[in-house]
N, C-alpha and C. Protein backbone atom coordinates (compact mmCIF):
# COMPACT_ATOMS: atom_id res chain seq x y z
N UNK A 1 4.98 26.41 -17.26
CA UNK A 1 5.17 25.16 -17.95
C UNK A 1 4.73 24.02 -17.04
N UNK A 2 3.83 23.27 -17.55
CA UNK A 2 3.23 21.59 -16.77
C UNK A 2 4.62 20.97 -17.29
N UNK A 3 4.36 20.16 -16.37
CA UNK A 3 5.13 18.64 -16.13
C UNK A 3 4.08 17.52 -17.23
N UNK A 4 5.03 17.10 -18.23
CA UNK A 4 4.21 16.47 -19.12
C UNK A 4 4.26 14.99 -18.75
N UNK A 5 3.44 14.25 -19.04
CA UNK A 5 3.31 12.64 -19.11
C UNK A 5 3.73 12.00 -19.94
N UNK A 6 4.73 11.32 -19.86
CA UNK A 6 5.62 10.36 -20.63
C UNK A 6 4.16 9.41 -21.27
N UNK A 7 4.42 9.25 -22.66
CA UNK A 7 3.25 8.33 -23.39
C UNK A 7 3.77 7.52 -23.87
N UNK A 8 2.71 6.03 -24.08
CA UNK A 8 3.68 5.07 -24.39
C UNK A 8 2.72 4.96 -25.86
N UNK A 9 3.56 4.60 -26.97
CA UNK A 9 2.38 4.01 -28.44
C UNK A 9 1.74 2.50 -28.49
N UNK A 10 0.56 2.46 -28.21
CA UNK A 10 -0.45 1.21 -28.43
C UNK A 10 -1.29 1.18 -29.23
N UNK A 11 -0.53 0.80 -30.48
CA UNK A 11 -1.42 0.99 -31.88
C UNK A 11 -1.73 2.14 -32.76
N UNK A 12 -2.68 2.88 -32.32
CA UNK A 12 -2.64 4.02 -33.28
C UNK A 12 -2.86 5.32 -32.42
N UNK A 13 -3.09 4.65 -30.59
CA UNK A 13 -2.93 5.71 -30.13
C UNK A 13 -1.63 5.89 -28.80
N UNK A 14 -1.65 7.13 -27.99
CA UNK A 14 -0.70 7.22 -26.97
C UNK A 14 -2.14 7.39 -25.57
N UNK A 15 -1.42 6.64 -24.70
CA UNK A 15 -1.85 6.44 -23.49
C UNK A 15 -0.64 6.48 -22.26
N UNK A 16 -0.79 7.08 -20.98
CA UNK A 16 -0.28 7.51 -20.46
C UNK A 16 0.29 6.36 -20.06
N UNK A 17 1.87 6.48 -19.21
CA UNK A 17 2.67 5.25 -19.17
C UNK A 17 2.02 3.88 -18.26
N UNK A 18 1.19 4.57 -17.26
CA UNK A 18 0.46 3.49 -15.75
C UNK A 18 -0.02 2.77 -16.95
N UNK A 19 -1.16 3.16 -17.31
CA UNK A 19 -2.56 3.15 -17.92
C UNK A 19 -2.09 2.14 -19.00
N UNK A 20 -0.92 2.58 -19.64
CA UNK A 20 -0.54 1.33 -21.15
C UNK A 20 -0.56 0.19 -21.06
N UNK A 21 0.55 0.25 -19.62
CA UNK A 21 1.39 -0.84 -19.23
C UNK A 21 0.43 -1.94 -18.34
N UNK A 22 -0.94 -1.41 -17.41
CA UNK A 22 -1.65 -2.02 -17.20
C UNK A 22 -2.68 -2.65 -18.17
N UNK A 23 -3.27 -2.11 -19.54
CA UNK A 23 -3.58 -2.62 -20.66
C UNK A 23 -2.77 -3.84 -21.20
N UNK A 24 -1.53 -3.36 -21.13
CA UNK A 24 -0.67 -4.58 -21.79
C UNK A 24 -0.14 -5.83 -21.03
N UNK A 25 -0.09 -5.89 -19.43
CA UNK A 25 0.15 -6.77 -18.15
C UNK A 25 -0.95 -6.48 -17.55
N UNK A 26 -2.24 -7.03 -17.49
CA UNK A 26 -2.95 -7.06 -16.64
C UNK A 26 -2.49 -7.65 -15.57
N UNK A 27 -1.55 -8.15 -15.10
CA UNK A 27 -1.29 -9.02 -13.83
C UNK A 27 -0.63 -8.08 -13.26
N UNK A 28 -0.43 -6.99 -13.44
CA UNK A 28 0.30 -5.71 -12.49
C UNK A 28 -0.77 -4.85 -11.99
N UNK A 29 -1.72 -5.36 -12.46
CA UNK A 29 -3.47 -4.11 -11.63
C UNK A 29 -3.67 -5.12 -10.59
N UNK A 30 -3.27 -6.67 -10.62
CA UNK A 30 -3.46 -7.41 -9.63
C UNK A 30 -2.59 -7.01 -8.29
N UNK A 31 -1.21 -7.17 -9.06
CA UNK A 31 0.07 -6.80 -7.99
C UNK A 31 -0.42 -5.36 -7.36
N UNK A 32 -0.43 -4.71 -7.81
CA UNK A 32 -0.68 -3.24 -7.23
C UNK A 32 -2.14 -3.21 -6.66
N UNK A 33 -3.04 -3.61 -6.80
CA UNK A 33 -4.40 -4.02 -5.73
C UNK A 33 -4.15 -4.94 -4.47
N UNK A 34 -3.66 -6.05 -4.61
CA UNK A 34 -3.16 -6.75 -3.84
C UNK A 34 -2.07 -5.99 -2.64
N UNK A 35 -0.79 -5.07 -3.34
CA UNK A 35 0.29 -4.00 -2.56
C UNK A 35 -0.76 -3.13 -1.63
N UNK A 36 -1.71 -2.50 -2.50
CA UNK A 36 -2.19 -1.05 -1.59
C UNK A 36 -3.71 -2.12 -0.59
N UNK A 37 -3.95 -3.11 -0.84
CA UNK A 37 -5.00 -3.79 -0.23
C UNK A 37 -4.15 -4.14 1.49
N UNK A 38 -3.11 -4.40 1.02
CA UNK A 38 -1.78 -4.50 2.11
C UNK A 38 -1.67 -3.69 2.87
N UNK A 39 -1.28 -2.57 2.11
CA UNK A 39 -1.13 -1.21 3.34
C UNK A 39 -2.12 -0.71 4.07
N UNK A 40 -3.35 -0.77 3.24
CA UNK A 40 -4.63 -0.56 4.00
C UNK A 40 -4.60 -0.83 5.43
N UNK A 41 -4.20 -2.20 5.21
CA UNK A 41 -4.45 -3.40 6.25
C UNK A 41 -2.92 -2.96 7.11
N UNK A 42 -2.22 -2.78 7.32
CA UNK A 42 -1.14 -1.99 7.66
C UNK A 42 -1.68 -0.49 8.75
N UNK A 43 -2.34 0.37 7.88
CA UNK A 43 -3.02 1.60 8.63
C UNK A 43 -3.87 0.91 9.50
N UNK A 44 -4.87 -0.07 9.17
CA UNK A 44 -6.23 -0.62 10.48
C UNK A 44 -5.29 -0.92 11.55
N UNK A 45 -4.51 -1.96 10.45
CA UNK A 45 -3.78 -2.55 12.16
C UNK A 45 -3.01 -1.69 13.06
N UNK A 46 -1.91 -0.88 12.54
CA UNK A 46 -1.44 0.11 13.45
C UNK A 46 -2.31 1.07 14.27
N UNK A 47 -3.48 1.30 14.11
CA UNK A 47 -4.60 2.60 14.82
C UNK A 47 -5.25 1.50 15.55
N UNK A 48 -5.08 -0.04 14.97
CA UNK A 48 -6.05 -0.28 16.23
C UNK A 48 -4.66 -1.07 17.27
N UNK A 49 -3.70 -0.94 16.96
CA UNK A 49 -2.36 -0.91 18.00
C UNK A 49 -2.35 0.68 18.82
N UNK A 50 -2.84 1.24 18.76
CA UNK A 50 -2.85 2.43 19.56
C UNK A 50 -1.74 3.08 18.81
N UNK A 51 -1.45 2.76 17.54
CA UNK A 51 -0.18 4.01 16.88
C UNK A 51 -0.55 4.95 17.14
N UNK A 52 0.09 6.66 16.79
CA UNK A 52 -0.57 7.34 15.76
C UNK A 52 -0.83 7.58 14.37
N UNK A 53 -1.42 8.36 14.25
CA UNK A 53 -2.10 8.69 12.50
C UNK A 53 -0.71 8.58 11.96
N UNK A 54 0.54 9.70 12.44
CA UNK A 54 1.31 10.06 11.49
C UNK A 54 1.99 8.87 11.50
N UNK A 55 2.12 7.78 12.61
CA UNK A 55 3.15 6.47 12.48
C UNK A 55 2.36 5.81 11.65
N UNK A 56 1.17 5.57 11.24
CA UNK A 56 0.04 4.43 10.59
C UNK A 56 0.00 4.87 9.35
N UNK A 57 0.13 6.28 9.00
CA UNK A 57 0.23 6.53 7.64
C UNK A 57 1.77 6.53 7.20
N UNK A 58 2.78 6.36 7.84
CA UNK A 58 3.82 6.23 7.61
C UNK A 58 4.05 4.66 7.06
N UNK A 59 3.69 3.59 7.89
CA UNK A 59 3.47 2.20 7.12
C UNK A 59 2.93 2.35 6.30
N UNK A 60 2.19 2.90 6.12
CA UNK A 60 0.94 2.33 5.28
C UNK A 60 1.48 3.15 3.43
N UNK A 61 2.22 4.48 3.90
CA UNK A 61 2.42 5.05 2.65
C UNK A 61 3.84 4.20 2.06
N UNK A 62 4.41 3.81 3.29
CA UNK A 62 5.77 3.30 2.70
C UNK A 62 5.58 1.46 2.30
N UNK A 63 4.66 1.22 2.43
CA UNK A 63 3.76 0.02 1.89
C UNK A 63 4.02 -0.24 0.93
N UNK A 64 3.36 1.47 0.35
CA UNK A 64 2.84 1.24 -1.11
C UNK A 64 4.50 1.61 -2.28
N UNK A 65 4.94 2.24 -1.81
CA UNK A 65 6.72 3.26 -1.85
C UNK A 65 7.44 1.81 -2.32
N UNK A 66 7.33 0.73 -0.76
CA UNK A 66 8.55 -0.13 -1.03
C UNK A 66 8.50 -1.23 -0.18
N UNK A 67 7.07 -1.91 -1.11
CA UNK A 67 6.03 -3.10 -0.36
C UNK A 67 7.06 -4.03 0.37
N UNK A 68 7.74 -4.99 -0.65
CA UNK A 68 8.65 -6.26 0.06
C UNK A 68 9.36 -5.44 1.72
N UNK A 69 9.84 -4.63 1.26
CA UNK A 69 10.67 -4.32 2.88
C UNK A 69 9.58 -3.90 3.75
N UNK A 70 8.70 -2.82 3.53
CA UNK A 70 8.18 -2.11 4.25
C UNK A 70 7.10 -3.48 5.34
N UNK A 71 6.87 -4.13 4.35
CA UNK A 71 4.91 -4.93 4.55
C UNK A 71 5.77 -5.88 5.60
N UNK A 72 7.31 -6.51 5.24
CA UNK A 72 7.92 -7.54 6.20
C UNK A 72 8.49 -7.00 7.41
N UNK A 73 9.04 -6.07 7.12
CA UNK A 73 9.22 -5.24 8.52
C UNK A 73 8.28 -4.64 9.13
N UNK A 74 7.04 -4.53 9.15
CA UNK A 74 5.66 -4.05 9.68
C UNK A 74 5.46 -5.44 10.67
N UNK A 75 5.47 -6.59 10.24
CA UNK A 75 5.18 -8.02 10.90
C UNK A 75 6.57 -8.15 12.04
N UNK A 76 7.54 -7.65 11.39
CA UNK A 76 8.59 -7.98 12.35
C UNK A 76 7.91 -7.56 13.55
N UNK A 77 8.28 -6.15 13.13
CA UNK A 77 7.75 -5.43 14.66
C UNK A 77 6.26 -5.07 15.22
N UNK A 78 5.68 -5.68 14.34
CA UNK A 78 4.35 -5.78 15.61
C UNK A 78 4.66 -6.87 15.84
N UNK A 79 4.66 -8.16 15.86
CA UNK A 79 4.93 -9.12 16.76
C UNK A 79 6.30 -8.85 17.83
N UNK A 80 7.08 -8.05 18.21
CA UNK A 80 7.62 -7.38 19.25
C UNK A 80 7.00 -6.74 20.09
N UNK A 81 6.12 -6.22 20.02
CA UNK A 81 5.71 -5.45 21.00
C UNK A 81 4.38 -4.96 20.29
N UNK A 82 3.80 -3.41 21.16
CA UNK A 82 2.14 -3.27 20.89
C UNK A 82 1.18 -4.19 21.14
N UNK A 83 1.08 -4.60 22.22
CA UNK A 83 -0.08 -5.62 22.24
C UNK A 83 -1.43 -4.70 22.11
N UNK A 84 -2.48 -5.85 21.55
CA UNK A 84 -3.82 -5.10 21.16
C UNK A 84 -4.26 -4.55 22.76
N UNK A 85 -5.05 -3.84 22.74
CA UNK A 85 -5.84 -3.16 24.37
C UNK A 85 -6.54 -4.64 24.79
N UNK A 86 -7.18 -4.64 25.64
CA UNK A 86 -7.25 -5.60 26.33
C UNK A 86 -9.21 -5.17 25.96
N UNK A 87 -10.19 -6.46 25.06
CA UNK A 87 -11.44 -5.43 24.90
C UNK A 87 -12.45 -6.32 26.33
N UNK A 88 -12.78 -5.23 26.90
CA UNK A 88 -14.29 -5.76 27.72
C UNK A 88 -15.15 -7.05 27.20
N UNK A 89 -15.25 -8.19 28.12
CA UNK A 89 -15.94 -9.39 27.50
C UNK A 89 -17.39 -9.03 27.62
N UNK A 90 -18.21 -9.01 27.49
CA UNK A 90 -19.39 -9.33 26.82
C UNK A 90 -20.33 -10.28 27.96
N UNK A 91 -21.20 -10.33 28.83
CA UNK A 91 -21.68 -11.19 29.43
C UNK A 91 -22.95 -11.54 29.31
């Protein structure tokens, strides 16, 4: 037995629940582009803090999980500590 997809009715047909609800609020394909555009930016910045993978995908997945806490507590604590590497100037 599959795990079925809850459908929502939009007119004469059913469309899956994401998919409806972004048809019907386009301003939530914004919110949620804008959320995961975030975490992205969350993973760069932690790998180029010298994290690792599994700490950078840990922001970055819990970004997307449980943006308001996760994205403000990411700023807390890199501005505590992790300073960037120090890069070779250029002469």
């Amino acid at each position: 037995m599959g795990v079925a997809t809850p459908l929502v009715a939009t007119g004469t047909t059913a469309t899956p629940l994401f998919v409806g609800t972004v048809i019907e609020q386009p301003i939530l394909a914004v919110v949620y582009a804008i959320t995961v555009g975030i975490s992205v930016w969350l993973f760069r910045d932690a790998r180029r803090r010298g994290r690792p993978v599994v700490v950078a995908t840990g922001w970055a997945v819990g970004g997307v999980v449980l943006p308001g806490i996760v994205h403000f507590g990411y700023l807390y604590t890199r501005s505590g500590g992790g300073e960037l590497p120090e890069r070779p100037t250029e002469e």
